[in-house]
N, C-alpha and C. Protein backbone atom coordinates (compact mmCIF):
# COMPACT_ATOMS: atom_id res chain seq x y z
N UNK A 1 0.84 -1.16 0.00
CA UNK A 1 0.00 0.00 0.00
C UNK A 1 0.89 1.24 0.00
N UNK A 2 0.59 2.23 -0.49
CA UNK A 2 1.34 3.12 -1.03
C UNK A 2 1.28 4.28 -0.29
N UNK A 3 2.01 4.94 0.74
CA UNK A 3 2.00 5.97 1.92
C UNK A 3 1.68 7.13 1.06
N UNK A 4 0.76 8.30 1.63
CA UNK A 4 0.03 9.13 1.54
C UNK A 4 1.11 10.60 1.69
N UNK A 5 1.15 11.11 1.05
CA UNK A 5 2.62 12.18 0.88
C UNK A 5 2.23 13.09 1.63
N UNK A 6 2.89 13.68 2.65
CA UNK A 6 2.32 14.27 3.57
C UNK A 6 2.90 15.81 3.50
N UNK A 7 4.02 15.76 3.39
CA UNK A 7 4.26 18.09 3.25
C UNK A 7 5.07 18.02 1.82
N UNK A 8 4.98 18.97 1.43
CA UNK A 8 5.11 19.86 0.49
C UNK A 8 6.48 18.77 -0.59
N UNK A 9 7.12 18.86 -0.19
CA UNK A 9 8.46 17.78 -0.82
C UNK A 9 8.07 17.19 -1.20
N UNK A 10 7.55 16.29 -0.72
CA UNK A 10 7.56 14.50 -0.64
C UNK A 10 6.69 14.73 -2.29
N UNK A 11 5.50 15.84 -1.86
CA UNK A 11 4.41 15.79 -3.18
C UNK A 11 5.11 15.98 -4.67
N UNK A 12 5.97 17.24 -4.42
CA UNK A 12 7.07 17.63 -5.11
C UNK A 12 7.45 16.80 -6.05
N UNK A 13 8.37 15.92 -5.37
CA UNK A 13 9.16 15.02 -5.14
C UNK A 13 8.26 14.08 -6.21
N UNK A 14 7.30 13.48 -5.92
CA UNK A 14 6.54 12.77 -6.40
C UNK A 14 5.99 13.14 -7.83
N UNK A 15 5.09 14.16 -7.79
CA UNK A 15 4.95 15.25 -8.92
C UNK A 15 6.20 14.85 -10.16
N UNK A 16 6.93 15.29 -9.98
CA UNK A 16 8.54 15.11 -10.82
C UNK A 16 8.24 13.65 -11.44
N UNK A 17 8.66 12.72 -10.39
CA UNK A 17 8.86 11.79 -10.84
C UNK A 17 7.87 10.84 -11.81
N UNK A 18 6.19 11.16 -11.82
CA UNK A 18 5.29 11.53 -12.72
C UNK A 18 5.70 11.74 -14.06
N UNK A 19 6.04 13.11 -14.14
CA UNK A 19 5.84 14.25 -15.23
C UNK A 19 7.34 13.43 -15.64
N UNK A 20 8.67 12.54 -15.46
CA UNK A 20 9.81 12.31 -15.98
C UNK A 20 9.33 11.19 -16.80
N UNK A 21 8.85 10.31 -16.01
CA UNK A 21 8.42 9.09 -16.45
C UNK A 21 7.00 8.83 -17.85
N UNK A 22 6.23 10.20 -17.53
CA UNK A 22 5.88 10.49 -18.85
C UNK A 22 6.17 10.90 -19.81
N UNK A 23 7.29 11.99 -19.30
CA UNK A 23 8.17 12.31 -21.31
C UNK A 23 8.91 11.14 -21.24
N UNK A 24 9.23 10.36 -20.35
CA UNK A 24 10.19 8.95 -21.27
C UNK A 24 9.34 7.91 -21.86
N UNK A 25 8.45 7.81 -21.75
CA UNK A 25 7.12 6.90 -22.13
C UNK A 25 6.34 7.72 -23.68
N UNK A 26 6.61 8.67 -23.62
CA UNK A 26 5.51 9.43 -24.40
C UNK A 26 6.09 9.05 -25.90
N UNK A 27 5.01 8.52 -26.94
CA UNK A 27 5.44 8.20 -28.40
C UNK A 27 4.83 9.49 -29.31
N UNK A 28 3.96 10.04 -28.98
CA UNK A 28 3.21 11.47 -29.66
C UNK A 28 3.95 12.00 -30.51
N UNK A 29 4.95 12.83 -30.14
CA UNK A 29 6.30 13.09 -30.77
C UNK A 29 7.30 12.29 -31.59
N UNK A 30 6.82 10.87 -31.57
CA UNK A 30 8.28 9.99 -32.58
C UNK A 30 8.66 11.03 -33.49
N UNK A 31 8.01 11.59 -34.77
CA UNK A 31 8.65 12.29 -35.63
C UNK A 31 9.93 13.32 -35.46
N UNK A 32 9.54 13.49 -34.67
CA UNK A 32 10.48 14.91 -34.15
C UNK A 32 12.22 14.19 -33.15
N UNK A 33 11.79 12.70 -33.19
CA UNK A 33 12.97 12.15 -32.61
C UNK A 33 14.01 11.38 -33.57
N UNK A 34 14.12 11.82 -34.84
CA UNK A 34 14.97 11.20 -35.87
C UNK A 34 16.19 11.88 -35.86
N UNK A 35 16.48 11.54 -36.19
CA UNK A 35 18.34 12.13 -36.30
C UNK A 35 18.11 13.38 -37.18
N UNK A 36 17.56 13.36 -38.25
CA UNK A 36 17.63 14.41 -39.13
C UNK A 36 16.36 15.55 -38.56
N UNK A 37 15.49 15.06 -38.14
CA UNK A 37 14.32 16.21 -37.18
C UNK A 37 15.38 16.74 -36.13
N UNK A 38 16.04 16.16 -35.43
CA UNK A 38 16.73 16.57 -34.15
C UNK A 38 17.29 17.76 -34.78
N UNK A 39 18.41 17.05 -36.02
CA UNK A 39 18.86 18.25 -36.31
C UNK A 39 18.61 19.77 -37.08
N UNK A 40 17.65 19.27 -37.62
CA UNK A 40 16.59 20.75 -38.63
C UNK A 40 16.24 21.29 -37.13
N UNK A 41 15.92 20.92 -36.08
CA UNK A 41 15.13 21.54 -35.04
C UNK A 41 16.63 22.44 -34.38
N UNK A 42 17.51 22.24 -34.16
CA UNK A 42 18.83 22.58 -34.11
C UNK A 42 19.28 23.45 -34.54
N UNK A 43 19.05 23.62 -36.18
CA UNK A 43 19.44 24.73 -36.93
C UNK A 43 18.33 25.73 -36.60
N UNK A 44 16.77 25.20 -37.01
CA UNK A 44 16.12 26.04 -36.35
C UNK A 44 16.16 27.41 -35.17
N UNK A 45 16.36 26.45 -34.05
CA UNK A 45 16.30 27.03 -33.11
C UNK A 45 17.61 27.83 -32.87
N UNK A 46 18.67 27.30 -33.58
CA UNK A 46 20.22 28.54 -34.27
C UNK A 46 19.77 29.91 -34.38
N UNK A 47 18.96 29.92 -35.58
CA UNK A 47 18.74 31.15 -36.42
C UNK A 47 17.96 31.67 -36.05
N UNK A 48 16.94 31.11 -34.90
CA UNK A 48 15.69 32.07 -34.36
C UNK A 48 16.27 32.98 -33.20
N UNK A 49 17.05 32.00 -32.59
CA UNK A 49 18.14 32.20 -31.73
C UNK A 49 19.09 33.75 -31.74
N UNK A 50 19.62 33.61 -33.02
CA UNK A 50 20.29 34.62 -33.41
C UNK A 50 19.27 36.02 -34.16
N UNK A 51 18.23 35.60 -34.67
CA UNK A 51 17.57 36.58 -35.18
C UNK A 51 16.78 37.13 -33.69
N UNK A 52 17.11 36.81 -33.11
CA UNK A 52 16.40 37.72 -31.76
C UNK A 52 16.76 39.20 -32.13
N UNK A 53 18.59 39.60 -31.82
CA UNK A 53 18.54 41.03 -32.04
C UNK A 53 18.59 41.67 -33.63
N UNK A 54 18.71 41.53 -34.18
CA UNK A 54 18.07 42.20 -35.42
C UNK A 54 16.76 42.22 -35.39
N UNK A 55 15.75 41.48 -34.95
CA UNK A 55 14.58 41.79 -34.75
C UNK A 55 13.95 42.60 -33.58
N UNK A 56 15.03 42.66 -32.93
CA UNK A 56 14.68 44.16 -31.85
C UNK A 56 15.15 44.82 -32.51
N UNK A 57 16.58 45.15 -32.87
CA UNK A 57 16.85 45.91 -33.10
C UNK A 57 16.37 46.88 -34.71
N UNK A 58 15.91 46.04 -35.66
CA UNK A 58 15.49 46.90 -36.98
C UNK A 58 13.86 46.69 -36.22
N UNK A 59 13.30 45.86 -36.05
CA UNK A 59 11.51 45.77 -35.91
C UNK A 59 10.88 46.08 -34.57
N UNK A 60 11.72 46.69 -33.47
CA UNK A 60 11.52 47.21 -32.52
C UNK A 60 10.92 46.35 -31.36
N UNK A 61 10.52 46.59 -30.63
CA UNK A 61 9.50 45.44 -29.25
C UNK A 61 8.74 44.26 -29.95
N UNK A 62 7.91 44.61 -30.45
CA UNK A 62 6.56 43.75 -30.82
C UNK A 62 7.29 42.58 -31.48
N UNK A 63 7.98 43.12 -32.76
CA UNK A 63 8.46 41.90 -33.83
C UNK A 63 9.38 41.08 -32.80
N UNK A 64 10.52 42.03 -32.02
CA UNK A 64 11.38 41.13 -30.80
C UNK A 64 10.80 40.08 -30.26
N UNK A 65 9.90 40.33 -29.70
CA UNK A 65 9.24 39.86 -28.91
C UNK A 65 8.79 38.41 -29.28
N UNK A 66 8.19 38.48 -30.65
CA UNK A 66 7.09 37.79 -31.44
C UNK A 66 8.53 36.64 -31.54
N UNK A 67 9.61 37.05 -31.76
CA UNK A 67 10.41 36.25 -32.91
C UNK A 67 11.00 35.57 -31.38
N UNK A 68 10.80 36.10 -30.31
CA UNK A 68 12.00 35.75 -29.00
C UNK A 68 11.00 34.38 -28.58
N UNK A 69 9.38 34.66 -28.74
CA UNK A 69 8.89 33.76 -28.55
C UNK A 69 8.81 32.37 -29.53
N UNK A 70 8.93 32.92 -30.32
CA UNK A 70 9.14 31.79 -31.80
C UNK A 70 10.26 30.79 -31.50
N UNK A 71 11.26 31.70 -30.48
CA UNK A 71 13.01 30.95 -30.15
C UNK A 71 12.12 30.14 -28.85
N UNK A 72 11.65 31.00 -28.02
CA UNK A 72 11.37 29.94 -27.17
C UNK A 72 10.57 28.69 -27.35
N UNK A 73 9.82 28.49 -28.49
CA UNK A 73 8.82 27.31 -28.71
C UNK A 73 9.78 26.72 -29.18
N UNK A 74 10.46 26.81 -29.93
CA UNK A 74 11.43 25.81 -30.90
C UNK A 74 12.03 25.72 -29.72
N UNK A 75 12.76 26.34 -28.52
CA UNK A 75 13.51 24.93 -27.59
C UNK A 75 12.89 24.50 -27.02
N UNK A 76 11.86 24.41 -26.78
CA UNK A 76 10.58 23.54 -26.11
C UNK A 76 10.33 22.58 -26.99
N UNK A 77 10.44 22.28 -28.35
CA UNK A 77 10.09 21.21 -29.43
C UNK A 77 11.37 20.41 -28.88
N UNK A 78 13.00 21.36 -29.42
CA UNK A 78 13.72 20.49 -29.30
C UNK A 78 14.01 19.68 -28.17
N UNK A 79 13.14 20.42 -26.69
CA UNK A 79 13.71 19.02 -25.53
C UNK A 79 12.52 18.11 -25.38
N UNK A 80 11.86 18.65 -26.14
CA UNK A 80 10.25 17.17 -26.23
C UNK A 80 11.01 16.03 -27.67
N UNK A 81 12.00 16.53 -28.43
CA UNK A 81 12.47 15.49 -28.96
C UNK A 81 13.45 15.20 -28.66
N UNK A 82 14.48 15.60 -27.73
CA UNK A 82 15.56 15.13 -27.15
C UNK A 82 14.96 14.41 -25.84
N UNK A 83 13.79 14.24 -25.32
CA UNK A 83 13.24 13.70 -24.04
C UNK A 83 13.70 14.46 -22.76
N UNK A 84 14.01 15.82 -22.84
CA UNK A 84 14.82 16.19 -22.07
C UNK A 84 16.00 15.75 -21.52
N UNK A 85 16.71 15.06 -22.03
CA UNK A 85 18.08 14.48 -20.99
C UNK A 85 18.82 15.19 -20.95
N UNK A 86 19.00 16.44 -21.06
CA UNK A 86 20.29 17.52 -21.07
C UNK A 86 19.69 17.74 -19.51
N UNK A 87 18.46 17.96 -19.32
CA UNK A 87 17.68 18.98 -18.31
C UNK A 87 17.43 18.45 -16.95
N UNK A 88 17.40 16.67 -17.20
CA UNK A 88 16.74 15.70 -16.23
C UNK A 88 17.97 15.26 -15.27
N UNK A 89 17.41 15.69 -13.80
CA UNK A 89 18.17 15.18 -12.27
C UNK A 89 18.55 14.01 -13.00
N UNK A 90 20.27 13.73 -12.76
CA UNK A 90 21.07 12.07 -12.86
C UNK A 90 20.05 11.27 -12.00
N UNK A 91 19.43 11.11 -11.19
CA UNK A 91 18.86 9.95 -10.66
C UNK A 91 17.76 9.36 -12.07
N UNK A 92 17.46 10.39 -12.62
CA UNK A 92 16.43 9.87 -13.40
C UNK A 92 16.82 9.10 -15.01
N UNK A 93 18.09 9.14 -14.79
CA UNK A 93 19.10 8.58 -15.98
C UNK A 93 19.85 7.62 -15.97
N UNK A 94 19.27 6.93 -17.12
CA UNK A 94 20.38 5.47 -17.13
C UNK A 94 22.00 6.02 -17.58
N UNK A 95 22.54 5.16 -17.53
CA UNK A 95 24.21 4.84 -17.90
C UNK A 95 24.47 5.73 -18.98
N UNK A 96 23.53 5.14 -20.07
CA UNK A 96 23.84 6.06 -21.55
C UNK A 96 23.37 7.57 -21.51
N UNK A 97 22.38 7.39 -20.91
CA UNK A 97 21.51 9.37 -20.84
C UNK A 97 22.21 9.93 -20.49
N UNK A 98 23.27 9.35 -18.94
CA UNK A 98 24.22 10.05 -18.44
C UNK A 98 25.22 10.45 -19.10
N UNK A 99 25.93 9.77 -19.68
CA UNK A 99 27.03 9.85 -20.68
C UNK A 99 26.42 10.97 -21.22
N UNK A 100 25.18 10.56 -22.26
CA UNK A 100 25.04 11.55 -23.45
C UNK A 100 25.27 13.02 -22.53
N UNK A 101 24.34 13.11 -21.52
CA UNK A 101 24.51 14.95 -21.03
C UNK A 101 25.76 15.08 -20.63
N UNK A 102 26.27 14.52 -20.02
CA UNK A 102 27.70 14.88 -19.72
C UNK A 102 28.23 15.27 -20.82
N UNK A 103 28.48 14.41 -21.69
CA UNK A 103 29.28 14.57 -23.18
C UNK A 103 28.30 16.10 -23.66
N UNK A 104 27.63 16.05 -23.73
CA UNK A 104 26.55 17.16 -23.97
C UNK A 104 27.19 18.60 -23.34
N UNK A 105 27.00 19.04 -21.98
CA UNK A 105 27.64 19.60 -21.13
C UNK A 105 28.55 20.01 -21.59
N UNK A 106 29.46 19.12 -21.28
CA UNK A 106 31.16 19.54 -22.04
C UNK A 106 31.09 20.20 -23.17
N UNK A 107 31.21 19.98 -24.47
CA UNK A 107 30.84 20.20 -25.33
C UNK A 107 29.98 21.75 -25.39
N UNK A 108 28.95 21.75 -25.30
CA UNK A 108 28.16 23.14 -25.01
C UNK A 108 28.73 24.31 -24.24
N UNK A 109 29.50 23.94 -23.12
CA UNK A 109 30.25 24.97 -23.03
C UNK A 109 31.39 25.13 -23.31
N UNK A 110 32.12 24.13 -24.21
CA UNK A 110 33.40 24.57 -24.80
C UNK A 110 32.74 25.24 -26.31
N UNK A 111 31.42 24.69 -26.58
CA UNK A 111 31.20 25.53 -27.78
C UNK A 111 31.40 27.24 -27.61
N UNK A 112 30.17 27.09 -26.13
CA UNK A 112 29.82 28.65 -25.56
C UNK A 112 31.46 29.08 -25.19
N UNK A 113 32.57 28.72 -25.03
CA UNK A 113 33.65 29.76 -24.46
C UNK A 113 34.61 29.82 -26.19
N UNK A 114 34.51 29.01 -26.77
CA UNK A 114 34.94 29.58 -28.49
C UNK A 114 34.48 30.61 -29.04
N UNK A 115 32.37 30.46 -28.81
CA UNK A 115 31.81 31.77 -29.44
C UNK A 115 32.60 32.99 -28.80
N UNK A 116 32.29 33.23 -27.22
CA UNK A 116 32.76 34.26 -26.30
C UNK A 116 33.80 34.68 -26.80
N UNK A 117 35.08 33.71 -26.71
CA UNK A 117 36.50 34.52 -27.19
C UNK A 117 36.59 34.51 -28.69
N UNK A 118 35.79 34.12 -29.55
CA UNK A 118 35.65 34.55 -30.97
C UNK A 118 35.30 35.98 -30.89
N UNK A 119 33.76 36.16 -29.84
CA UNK A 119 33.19 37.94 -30.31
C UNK A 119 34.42 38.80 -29.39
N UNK A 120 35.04 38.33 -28.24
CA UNK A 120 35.73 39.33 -28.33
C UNK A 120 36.81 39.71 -29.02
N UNK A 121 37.58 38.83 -29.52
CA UNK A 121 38.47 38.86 -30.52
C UNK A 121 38.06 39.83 -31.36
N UNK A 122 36.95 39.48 -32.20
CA UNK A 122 36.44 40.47 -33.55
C UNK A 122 36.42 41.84 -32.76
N UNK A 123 35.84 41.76 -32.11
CA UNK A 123 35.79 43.17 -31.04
C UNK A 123 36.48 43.81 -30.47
N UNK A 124 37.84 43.61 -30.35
CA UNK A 124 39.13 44.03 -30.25
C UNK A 124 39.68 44.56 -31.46
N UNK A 125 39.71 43.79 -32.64
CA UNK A 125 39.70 44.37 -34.03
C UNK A 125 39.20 44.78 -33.90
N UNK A 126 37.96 45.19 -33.67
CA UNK A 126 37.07 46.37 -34.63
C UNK A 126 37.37 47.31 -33.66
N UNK A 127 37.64 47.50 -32.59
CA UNK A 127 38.12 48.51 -31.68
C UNK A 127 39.55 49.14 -32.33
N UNK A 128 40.26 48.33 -32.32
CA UNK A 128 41.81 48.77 -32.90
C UNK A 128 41.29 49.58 -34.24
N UNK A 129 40.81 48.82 -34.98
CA UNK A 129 40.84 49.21 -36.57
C UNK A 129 40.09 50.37 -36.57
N UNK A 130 38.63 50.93 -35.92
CA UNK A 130 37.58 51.79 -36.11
C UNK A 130 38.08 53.05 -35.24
N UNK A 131 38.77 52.94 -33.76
CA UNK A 131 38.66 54.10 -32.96
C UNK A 131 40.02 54.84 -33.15
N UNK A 132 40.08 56.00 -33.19
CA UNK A 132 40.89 57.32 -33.30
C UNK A 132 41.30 57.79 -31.87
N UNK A 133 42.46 57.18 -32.17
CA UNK A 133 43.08 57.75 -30.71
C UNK A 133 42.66 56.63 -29.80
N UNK A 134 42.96 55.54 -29.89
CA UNK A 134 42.05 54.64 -28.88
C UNK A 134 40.93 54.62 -27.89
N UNK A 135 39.77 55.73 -28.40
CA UNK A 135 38.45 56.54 -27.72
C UNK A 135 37.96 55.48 -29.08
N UNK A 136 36.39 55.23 -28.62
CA UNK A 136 35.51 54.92 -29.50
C UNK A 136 33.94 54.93 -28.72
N UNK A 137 33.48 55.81 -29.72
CA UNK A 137 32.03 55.94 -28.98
C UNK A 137 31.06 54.74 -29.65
N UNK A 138 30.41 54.21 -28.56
CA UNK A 138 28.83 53.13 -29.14
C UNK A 138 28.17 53.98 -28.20
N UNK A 139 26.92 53.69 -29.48
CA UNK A 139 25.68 53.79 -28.50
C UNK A 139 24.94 52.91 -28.82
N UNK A 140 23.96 52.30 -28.09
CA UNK A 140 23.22 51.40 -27.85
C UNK A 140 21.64 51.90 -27.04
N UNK A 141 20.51 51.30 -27.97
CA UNK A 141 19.26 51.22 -27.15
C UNK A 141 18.82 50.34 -25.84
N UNK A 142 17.79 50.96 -25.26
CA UNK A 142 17.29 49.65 -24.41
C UNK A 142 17.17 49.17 -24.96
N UNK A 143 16.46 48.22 -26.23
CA UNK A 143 15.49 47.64 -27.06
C UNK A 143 16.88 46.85 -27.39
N UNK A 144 18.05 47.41 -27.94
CA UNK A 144 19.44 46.20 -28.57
C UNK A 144 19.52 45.88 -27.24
N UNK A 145 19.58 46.30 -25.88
CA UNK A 145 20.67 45.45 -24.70
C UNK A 145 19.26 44.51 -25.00
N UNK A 146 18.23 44.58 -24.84
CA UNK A 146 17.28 43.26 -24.29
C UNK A 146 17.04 42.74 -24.84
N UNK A 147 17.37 42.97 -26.52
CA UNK A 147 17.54 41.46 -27.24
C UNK A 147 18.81 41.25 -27.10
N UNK A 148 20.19 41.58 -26.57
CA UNK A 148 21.32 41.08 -27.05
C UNK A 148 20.81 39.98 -25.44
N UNK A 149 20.45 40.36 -24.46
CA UNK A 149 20.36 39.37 -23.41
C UNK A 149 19.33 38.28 -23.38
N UNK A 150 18.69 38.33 -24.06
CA UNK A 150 17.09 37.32 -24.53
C UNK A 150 18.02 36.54 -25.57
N UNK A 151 18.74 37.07 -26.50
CA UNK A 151 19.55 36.12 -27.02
C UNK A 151 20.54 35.39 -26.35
N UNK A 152 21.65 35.91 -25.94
CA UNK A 152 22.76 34.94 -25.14
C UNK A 152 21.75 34.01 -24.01
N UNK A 153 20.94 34.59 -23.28
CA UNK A 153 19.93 33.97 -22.63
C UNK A 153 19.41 32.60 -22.87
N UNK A 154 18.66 32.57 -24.14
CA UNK A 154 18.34 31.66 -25.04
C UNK A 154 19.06 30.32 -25.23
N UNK A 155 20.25 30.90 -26.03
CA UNK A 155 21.18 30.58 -26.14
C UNK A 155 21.87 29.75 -25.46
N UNK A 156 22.40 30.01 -24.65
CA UNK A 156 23.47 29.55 -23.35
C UNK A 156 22.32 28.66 -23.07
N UNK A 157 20.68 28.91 -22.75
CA UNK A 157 20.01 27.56 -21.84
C UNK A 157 19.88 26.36 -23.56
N UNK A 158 19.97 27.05 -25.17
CA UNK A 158 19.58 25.94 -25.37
C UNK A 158 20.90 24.85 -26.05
N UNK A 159 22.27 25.45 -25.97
CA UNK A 159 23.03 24.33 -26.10
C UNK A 159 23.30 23.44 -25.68
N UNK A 160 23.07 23.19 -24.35
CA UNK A 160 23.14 21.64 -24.14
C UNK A 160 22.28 21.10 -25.24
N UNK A 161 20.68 20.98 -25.30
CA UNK A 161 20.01 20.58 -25.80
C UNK A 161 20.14 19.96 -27.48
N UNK A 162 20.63 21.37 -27.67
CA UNK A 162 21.21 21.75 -29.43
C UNK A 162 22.59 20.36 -29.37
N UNK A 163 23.43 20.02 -28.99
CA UNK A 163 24.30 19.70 -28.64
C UNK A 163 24.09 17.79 -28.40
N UNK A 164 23.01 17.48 -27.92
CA UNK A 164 22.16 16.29 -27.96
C UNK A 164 21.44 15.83 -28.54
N UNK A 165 20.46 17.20 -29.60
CA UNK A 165 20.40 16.56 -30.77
C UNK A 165 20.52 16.97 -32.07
N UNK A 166 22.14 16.90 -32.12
CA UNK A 166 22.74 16.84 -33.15
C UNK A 166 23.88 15.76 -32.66
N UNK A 167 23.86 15.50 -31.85
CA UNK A 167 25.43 13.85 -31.81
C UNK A 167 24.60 12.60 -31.49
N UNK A 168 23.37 12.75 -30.70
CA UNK A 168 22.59 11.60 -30.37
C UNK A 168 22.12 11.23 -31.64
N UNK A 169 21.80 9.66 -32.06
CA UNK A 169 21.71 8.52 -33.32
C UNK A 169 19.97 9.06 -32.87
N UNK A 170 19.23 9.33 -32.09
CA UNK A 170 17.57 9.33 -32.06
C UNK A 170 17.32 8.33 -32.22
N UNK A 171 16.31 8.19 -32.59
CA UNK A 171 15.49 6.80 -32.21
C UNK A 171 15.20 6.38 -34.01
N UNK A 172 15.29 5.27 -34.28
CA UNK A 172 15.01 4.17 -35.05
C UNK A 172 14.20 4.81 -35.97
N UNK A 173 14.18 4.70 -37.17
CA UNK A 173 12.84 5.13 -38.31
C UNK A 173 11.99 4.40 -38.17
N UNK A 174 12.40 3.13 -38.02
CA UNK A 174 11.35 1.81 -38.61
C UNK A 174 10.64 1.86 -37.16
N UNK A 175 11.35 2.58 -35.85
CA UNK A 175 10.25 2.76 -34.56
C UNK A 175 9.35 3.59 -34.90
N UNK A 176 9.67 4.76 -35.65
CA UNK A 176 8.92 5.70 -35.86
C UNK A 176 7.37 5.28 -37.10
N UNK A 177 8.13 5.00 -37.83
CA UNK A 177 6.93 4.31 -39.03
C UNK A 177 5.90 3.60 -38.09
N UNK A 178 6.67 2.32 -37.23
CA UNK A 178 5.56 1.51 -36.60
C UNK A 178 4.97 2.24 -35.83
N UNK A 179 5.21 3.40 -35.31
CA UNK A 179 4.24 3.61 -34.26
C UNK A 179 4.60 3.50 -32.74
N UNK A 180 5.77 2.73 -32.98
CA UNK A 180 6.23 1.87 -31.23
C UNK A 180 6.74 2.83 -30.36
């Protein structure tokens, strides 16, 4: 007989372990778990990713906004076809899931510290090359800082993800065709 969850945790606690055990069960989505969906969803969520600030910045709030949300659905697709394992507590992971996020992990932020010292690099050039007298004026809107941070934002939470599915094999075609 199954004890009655009594404060706030335990329900918690319980709750979770629910809601894990149903995205690992759930077939709704097969399509979106192929190697080649993983990765169109990947590039996807790249370029929506990156079109955050140009779309603040030339189309102002509204279009930002519209397009920041567009980034956020596409990483919500991609961890309903990655099953979340970038995202999911190690207790809730076998041997291989583990591996994969770890390997995942790594990876994602050695991607994220290449981009970093790539933009500052360019940005040092363009400092050297553009400013007179080593003074250089920017100016910048509210509207560019809060897409440049809705982007790195984005971003930074969806490489692990990005990162898992594009190296993870996904699941089987012939699972997908059947239905299983």
């Amino acid at each position: 007989m199954s004890r009655l969850r009594t404060n706030r945790q335990e329900r918690k606690e319980a709750n979770l372990e629910r809601r894990v055990e149903r995205i690992q069960r759930d077939h709704k989505f097969q399509r979106l778990r192929t190697r080649n969906s993983r990765r169109i969803l990947a590039v996807i969520s790249t370029l929506l990713c990156v079109a955050i600030i140009p779309s603040f910045t030339q189309g102002g709030g509204i279009v930002g906004i519209a397009v920041t949300i567009a980034a956020w659905c596409s990483w919500w697709v991609l961890r309903i076809s990655t099953r979340t394992v970038a995202e999911l507590p190690e207790r809730f992971l076998d041997e291989r899931q583990r591996a994969v996020r770890n390997r995942a992990y790594f990876y994602a932020y050695l991607i994220l510290g290449w981009i970093v010292s790539g933009l500052l690099a360019i940005g040092l050039v363009v400092f050297v090359s553009v400013s007179v007298n080593d003074s250089l004026t920017f100016t910048a809107t509210w509207v560019q800082g809060v897409g440049l941070v809705l982007c790195l934002t984005l971003f930074i939470s969806l490489l692990p993800s990005m990162v898992v599915a594009w190296s993870d094999a996904g699941e089987n075609r012939a699972e997908v065709e059947s239905g299983a």
